[in-house]
Protein backbone atom coordinates (compact mmCIF):
# COMPACT_ATOMS: atom_id res chain seq x y z
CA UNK A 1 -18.15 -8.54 124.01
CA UNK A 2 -19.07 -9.57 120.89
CA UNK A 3 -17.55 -6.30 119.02
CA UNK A 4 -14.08 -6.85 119.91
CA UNK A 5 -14.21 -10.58 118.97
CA UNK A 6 -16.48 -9.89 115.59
CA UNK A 7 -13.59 -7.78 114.95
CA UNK A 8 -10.34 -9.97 115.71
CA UNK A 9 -12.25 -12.60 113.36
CA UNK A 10 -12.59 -10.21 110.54
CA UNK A 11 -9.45 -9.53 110.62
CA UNK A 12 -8.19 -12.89 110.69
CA UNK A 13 -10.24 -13.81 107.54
CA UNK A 14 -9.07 -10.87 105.87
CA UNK A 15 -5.66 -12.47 105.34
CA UNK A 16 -4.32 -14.05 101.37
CA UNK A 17 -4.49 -17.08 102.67
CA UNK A 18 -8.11 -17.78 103.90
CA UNK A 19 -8.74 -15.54 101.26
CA UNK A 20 -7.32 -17.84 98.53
CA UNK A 21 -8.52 -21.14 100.92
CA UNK A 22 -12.27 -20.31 100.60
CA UNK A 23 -11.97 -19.13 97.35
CA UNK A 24 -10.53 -22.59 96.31
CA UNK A 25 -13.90 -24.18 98.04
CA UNK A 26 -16.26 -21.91 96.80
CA UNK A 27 -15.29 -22.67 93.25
CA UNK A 28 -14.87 -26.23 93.18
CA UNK A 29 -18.10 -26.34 95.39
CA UNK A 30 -20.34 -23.94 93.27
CA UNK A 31 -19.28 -25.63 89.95
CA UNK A 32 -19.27 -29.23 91.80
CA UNK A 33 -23.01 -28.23 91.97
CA UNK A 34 -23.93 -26.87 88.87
CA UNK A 35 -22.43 -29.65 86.95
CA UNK A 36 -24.07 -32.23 89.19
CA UNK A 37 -27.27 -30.88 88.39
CA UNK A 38 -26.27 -31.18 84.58
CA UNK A 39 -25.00 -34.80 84.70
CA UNK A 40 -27.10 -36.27 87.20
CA UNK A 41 -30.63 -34.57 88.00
CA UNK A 42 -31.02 -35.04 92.00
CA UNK A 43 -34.99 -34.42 91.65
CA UNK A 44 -34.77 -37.66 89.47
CA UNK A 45 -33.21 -40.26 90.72
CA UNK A 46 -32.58 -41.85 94.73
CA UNK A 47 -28.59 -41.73 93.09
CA UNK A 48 -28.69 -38.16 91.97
CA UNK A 49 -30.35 -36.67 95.39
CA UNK A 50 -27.47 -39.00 97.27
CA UNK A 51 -24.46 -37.90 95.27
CA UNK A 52 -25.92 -34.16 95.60
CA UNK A 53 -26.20 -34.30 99.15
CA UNK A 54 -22.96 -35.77 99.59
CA UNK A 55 -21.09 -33.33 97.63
CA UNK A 56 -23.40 -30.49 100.33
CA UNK A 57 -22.26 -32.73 103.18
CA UNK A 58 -18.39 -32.07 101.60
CA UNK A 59 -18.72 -28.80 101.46
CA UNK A 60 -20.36 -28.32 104.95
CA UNK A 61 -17.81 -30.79 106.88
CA UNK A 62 -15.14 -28.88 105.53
CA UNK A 63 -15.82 -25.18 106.16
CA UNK A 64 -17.06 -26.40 109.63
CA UNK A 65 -13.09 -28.00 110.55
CA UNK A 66 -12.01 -25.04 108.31
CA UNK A 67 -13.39 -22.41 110.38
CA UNK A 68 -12.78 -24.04 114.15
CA UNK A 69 -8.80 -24.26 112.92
CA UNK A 70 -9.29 -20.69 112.50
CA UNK A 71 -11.76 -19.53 115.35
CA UNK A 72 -11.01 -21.82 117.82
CA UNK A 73 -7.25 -21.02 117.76
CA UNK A 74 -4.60 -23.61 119.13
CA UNK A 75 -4.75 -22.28 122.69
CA UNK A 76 -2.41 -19.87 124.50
CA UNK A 77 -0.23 -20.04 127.58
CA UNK A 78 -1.52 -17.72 129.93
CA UNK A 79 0.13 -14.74 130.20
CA UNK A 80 2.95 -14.61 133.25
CA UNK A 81 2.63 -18.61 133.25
CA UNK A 82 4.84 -20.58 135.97
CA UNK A 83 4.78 -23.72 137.19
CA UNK A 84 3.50 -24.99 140.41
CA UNK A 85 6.56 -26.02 141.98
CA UNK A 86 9.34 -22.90 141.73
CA UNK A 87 12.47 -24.54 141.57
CA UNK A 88 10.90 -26.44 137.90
CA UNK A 89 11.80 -22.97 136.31
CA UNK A 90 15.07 -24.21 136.03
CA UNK A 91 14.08 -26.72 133.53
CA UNK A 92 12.16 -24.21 131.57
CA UNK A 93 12.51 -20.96 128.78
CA UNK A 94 11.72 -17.82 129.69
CA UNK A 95 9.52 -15.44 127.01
CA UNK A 96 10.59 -11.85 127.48
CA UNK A 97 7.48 -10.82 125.30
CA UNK A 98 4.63 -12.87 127.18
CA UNK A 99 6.71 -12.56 130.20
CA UNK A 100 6.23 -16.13 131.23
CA UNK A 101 7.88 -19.33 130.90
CA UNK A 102 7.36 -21.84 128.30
CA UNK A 103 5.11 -24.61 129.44
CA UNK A 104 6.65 -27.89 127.98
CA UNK A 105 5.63 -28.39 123.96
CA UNK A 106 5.01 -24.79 123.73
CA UNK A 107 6.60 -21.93 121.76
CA UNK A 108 6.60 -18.71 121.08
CA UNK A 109 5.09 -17.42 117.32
CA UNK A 110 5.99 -14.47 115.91
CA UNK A 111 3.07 -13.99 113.82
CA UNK A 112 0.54 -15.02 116.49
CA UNK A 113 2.32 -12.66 119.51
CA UNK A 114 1.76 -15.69 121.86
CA UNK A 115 3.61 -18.60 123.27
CA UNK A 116 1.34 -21.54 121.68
CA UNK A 117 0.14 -24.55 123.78
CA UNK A 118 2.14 -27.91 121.66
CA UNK A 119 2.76 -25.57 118.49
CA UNK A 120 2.87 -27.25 115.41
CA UNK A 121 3.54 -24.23 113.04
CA UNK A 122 1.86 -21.61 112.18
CA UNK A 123 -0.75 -21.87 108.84
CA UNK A 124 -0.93 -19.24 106.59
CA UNK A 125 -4.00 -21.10 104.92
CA UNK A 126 -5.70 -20.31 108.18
CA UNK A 127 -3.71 -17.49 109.03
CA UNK A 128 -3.26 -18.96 112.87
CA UNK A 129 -0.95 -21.51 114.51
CA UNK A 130 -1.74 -24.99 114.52
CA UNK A 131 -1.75 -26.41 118.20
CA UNK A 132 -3.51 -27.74 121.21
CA UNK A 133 -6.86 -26.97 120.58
CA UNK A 134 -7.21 -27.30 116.35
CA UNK A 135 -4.88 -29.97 116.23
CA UNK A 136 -8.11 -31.84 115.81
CA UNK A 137 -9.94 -29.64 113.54
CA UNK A 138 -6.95 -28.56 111.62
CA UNK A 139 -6.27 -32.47 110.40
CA UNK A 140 -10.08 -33.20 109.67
CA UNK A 141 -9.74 -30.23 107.12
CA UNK A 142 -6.67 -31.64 105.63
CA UNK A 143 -8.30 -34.97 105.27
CA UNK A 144 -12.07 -33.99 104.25
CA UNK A 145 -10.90 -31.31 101.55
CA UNK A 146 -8.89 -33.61 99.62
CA UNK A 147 -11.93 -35.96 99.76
CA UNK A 148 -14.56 -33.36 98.99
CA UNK A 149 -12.39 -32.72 95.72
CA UNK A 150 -11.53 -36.57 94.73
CA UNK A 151 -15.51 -36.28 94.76
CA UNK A 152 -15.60 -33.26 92.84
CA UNK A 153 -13.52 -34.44 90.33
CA UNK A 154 -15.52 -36.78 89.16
CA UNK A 155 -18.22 -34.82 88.53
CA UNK A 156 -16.94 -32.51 86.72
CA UNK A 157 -15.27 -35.32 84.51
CA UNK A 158 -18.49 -37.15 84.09
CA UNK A 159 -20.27 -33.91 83.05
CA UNK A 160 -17.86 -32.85 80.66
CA UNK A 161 -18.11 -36.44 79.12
CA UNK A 162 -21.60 -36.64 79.03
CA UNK A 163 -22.62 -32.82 77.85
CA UNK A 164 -19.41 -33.68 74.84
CA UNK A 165 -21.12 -37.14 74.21
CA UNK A 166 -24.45 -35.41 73.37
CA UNK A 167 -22.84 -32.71 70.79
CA UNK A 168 -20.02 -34.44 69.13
CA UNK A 169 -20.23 -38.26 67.75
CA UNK A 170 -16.54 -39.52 68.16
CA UNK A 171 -17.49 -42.99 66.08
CA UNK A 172 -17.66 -45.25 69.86
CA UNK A 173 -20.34 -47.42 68.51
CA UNK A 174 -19.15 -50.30 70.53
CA UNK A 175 -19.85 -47.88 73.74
CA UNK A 176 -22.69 -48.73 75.71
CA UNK A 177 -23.35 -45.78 78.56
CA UNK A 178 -26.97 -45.25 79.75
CA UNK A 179 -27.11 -41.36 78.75
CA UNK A 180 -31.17 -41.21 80.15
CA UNK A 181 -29.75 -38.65 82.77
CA UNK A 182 -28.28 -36.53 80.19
CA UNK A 183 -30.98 -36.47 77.63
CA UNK A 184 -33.57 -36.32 79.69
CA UNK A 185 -36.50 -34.27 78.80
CA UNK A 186 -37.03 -30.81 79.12
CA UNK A 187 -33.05 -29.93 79.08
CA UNK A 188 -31.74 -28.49 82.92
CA UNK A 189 -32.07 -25.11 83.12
CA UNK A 190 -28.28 -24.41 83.27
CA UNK A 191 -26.78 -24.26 79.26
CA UNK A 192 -23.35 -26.26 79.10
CA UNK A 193 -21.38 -24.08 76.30
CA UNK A 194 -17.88 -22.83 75.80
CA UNK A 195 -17.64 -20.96 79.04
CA UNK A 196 -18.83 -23.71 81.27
CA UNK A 197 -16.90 -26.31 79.97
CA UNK A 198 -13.97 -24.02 80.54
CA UNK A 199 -14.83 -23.24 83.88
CA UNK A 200 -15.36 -27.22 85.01
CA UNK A 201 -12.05 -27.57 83.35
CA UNK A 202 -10.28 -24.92 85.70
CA UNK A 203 -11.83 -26.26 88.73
CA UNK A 204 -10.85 -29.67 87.65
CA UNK A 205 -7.36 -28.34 87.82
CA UNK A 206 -7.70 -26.80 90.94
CA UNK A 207 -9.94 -29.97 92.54
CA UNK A 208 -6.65 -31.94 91.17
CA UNK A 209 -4.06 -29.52 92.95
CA UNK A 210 -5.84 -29.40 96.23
CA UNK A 211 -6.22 -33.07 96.44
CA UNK A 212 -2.56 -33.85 95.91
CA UNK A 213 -1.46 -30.44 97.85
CA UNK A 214 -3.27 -31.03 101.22
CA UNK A 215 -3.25 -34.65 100.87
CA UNK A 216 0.33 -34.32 101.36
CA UNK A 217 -0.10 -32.45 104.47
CA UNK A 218 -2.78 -34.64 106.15
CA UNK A 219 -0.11 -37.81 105.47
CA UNK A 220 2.68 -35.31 106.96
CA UNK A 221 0.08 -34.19 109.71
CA UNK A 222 -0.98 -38.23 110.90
CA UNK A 223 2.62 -39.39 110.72
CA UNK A 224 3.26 -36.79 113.39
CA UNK A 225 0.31 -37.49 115.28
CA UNK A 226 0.45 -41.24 115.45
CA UNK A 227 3.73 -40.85 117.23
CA UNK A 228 2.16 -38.14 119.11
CA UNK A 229 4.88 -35.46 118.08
CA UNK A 230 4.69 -31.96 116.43
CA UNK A 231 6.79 -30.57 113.13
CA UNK A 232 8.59 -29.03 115.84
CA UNK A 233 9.19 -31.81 118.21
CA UNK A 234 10.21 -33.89 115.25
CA UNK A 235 12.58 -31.51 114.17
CA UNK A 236 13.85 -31.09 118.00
CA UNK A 237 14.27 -34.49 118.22
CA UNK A 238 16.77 -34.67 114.89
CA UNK A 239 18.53 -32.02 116.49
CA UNK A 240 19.09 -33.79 119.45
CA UNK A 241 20.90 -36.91 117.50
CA UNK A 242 22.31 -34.37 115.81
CA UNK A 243 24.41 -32.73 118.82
CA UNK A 244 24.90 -36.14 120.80
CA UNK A 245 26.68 -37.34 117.64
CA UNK A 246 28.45 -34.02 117.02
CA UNK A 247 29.94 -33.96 121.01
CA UNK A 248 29.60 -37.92 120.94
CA UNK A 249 28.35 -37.96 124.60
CA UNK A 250 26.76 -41.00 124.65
CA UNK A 251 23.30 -39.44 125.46
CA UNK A 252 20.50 -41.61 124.25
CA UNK A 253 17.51 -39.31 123.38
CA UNK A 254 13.93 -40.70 124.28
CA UNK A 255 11.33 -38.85 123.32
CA UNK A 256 8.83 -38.23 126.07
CA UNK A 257 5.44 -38.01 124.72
CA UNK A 258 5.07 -41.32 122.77
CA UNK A 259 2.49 -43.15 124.74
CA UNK A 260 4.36 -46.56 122.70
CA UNK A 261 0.77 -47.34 121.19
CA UNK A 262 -0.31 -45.39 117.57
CA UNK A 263 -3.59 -45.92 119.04
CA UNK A 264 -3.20 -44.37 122.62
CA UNK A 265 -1.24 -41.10 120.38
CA UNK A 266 -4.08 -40.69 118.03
CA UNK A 267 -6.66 -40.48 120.97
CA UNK A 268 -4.20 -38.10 122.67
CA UNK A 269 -5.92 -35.52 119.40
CA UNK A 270 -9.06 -36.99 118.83
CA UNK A 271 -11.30 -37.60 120.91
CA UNK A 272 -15.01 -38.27 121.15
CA UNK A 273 -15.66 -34.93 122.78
CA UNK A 274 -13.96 -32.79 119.63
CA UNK A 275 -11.81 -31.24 123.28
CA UNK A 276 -8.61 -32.74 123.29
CA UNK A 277 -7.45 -34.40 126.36
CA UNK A 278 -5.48 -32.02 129.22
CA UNK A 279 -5.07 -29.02 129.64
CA UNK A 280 -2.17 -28.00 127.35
CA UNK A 281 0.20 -27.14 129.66
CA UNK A 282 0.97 -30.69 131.95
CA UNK A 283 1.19 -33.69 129.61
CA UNK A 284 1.65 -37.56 130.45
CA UNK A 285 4.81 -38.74 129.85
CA UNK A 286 6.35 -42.37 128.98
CA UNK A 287 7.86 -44.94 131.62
CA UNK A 288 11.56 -43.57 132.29
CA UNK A 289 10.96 -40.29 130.81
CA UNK A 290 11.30 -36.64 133.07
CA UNK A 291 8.33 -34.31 132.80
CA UNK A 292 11.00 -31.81 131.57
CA UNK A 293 12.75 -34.16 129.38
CA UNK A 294 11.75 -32.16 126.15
CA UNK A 295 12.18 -28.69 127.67
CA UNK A 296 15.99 -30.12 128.95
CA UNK A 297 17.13 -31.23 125.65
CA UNK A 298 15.72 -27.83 124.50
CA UNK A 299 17.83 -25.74 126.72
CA UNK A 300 21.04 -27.99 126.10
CA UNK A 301 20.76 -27.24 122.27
CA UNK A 302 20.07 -23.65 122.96
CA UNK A 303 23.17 -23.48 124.56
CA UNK A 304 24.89 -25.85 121.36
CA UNK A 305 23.41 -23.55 119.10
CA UNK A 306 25.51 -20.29 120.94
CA UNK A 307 28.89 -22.61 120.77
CA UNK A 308 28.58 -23.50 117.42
CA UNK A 309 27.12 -20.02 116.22
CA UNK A 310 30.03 -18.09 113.72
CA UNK A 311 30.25 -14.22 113.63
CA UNK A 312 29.79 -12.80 110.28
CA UNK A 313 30.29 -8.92 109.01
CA UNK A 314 28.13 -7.75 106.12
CA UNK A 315 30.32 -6.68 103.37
CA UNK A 316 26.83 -5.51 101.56
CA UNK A 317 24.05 -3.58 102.49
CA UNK A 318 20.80 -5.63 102.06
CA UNK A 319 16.91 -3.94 102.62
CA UNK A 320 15.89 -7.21 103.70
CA UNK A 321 13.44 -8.27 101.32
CA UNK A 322 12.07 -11.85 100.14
CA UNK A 323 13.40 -12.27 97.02
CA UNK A 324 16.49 -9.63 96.11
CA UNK A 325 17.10 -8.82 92.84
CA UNK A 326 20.58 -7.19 93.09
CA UNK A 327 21.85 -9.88 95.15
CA UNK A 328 22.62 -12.40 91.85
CA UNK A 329 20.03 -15.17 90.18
CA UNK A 330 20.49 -17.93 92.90
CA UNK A 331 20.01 -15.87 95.10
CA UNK A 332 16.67 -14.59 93.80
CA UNK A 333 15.41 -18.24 92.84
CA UNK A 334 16.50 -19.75 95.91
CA UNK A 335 15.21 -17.87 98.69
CA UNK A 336 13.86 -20.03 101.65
CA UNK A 337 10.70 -20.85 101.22
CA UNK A 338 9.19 -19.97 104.90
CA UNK A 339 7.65 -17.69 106.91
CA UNK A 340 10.47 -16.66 108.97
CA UNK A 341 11.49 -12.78 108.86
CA UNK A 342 14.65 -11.21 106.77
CA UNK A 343 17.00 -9.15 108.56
CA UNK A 344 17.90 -5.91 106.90
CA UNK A 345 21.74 -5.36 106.91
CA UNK A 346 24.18 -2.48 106.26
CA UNK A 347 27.54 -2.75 106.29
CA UNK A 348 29.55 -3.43 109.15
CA UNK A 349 27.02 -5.03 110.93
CA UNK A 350 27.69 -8.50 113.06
CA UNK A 351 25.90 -11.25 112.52
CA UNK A 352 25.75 -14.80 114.25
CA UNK A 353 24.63 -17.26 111.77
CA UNK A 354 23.56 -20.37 113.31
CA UNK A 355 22.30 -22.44 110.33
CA UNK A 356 22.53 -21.71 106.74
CA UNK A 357 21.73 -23.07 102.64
CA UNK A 358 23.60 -22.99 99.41
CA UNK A 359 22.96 -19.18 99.03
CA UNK A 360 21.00 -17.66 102.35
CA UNK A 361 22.31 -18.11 106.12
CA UNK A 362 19.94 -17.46 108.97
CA UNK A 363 21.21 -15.59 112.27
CA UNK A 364 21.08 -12.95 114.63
CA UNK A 365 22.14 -9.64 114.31
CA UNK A 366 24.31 -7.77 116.93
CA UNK A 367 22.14 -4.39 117.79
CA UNK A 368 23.42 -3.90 121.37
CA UNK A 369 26.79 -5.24 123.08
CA UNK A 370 25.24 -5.59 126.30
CA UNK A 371 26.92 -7.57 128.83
CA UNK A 372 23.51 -10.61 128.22
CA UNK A 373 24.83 -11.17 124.86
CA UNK A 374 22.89 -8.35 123.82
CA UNK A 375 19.24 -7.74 121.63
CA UNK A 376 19.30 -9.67 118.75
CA UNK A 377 17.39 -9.29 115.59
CA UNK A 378 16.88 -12.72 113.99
CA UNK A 379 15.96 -13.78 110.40
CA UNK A 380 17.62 -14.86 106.62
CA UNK A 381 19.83 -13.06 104.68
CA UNK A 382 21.71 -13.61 101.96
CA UNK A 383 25.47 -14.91 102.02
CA UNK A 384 26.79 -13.35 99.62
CA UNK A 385 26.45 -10.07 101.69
CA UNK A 386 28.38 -10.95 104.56
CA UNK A 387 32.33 -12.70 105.38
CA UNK A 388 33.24 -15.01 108.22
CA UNK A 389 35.04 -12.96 110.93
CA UNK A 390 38.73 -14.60 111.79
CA UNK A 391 37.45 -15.39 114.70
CA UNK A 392 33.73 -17.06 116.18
CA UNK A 393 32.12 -14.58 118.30
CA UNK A 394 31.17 -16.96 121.35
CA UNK A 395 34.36 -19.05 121.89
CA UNK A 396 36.86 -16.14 120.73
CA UNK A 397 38.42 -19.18 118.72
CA UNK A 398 39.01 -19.83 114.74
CA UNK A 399 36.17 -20.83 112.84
CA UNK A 400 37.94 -23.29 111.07
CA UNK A 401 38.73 -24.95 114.21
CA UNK A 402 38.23 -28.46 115.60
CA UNK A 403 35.07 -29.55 116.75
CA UNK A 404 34.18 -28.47 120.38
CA UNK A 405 34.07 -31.28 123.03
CA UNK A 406 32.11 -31.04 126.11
């Protein structure tokens, strides 16, 4: 049992992104150290062995949240999922590839295989989706590493000060710094040249960059949380205004999962336990709200997003790669910066682009007229390899029509 699983978890570390994660902590960690035990002895002083264990405690705390993200996974609907009552399937999406149907706040990821209990995205940094179960976990780490490095930081700063202060006299005479930890007698072990100085000046850099980078994210990560939403739900929900303003139907949108209380939300995540609270596939609702309310307003913009889709032809054969280089400057710079797949295109092939930028457009392509609408290959491509058909492929009417009313 444990080969198989030994195995999945190499394989999940052995990604860029953990790769380039722990490298990040190992660095600021091992020099964090090293300098700590040039500026401020911990054998010496009560301060010194407290500011040295903290900066362990950092370092600990963080690979421990870092590696349940990862492990522990976000949880997975079971495979062939339905729910209790039959004629509920109604309200739900089927997944052809897990051959179930999506419990309510879950979706499908393409890089993970798996239909994903409350899906927030998927992580690269972890290489895994964050969800259910490492919700928890996965906003710990965002909050602990930024932390861990404000802390680093200022050791490094406070070594290079001190270890400069002791080999070059800038004139401060009116400076009054006790420097006993620094000149203490005999000299650490651990010689503070050229090279070291260098290398607490790169991981000052890269302390600096991770505390701003995944700061961002944990403020990103609590503003969803406290209103007990994912990126996903948020971005669901701005959809939904969206298409009630675009067909004006006088829908008012509630979201279902706000318990009204930022307090009640948070402790929907965190709990005392570390286990969050359900099961991952029923979830409490507010007063007035449907237990399908979500998965409703899903289906009804899955069906938008068909009426307002546009057919496209390629006029250019593209090999579907990140960043083109034959396909023009823009085009190169300003490739979306995501996850999601490019579609390779030759030309003559149909495309139904349902959302687009200055310079890329994101559909489906047409592989098989089959009387379902037919397999569809989704991803980006670039616009300047295709031209809008005369006419829109789902309502046989111009594109440059009016708006559709329903």
């Amino acid at each position: 049992m444990g080969g198989p699983g030994g195995l999945r978890r190499a394989r999940r570390l052995c990604h860029w992104g953990p790769l380039v994660a722990l490298a990040v902590v190992a660095v600021c960690s091992a020099t964090a150290m090293a300098d700590a035990a040039l500026w401020y002895w911990p054998l010496d002083t009560a301060g010194g062995s407290v500011n040295f264990i903290m900066l362990l405690n950092w370092t600990v705390m963080i690979l421990y949240n870092y590696f349940s993200a990862m492990f522990v996974g976000p949880g997975y609907v079971p495979l062939g999922w339905t729910p209790e009552k039959s004629q509920d399937c109604m309200y739900l999406q089927y997944c052809k590839v897990c051959q179930s149907y999506k419990a309510p706040r879950s979706h499908h990821c393409r890089k993970c295989n798996r239909c994903v209990m409350k899906m927030d995205h998927h992580c690269p940094w972890i290489n895994n989706c964050c969800g259910y179960q490492n919700h928890a976990s996965f906003t710990l780490f965002l909050l602990l590493a930024p932390l861990g490095c404000i802390h680093a930081s200022f050791i490094f700063v406070m070594t290079m000060y001190t270890q400069l202060y002791n080999r070059i006299s800038f004139g401060w005479s009116s400076v009054k710094i006790d420097m006993s930890a620094a000149k203490r007698d005999p000299r650490p072990i651990i010689p503070f040249g050229l090279s070291a100085f260098a290398a607490s000046l790169f991981a000052l850099g890269l302390a600096l960059g991770t505390t701003i980078a995944v700061g961002m994210l944990f403020i990103i990560q609590m503003k969803v949380i406290l209103t007990n939403k994912t990126s996903i739900e948020s971005w669901i929900e701005e959809k939904a205004k969206d298409r009630i303003q675009y067909y004006q139907t006088g829908e008012t949108f509630i979201f279902p999962y706000d318990m009204g209380s930022k307090w009640k939300n948070f402790k929907q995540v965190f709990t005392w336990s570390g286990i969050p609270e359900g099961d991952g596939l029923d979830w409490p609702v507010r007063d007035g709200c449907h237990q399908y309310s979500l998965t409703i307003e899903q289906l009804k913009q899955k069906a938008d997003k068909r009426v307002r889709s546009v057919r496209y032809r390629a006029v250019e054969d593209y090999s579907g790669v990140c960043c083109p280089v034959t396909k023009g400057v823009k085009t190169f710079f300003t490739t979306p910066c995501t996850e999601e797949p490019r579609i390779a295109l030759s030309k003559g092939d149909l495309i139904l682009a349902t959302r687009g930028l200055k310079h890329w457009m994101y559909g489906e392509k047409i592989l098989d007229s089959a009387a379902d609408g037919g397999i569809r290959e989704r991803g980006w491509f670039p616009r300047k390899c295709v031209e809008k058909c005369q006419y829109d492929s789902e309502t046989d009417q111009p594109v440059d029509g009016e708006k559709k009313n329903r």
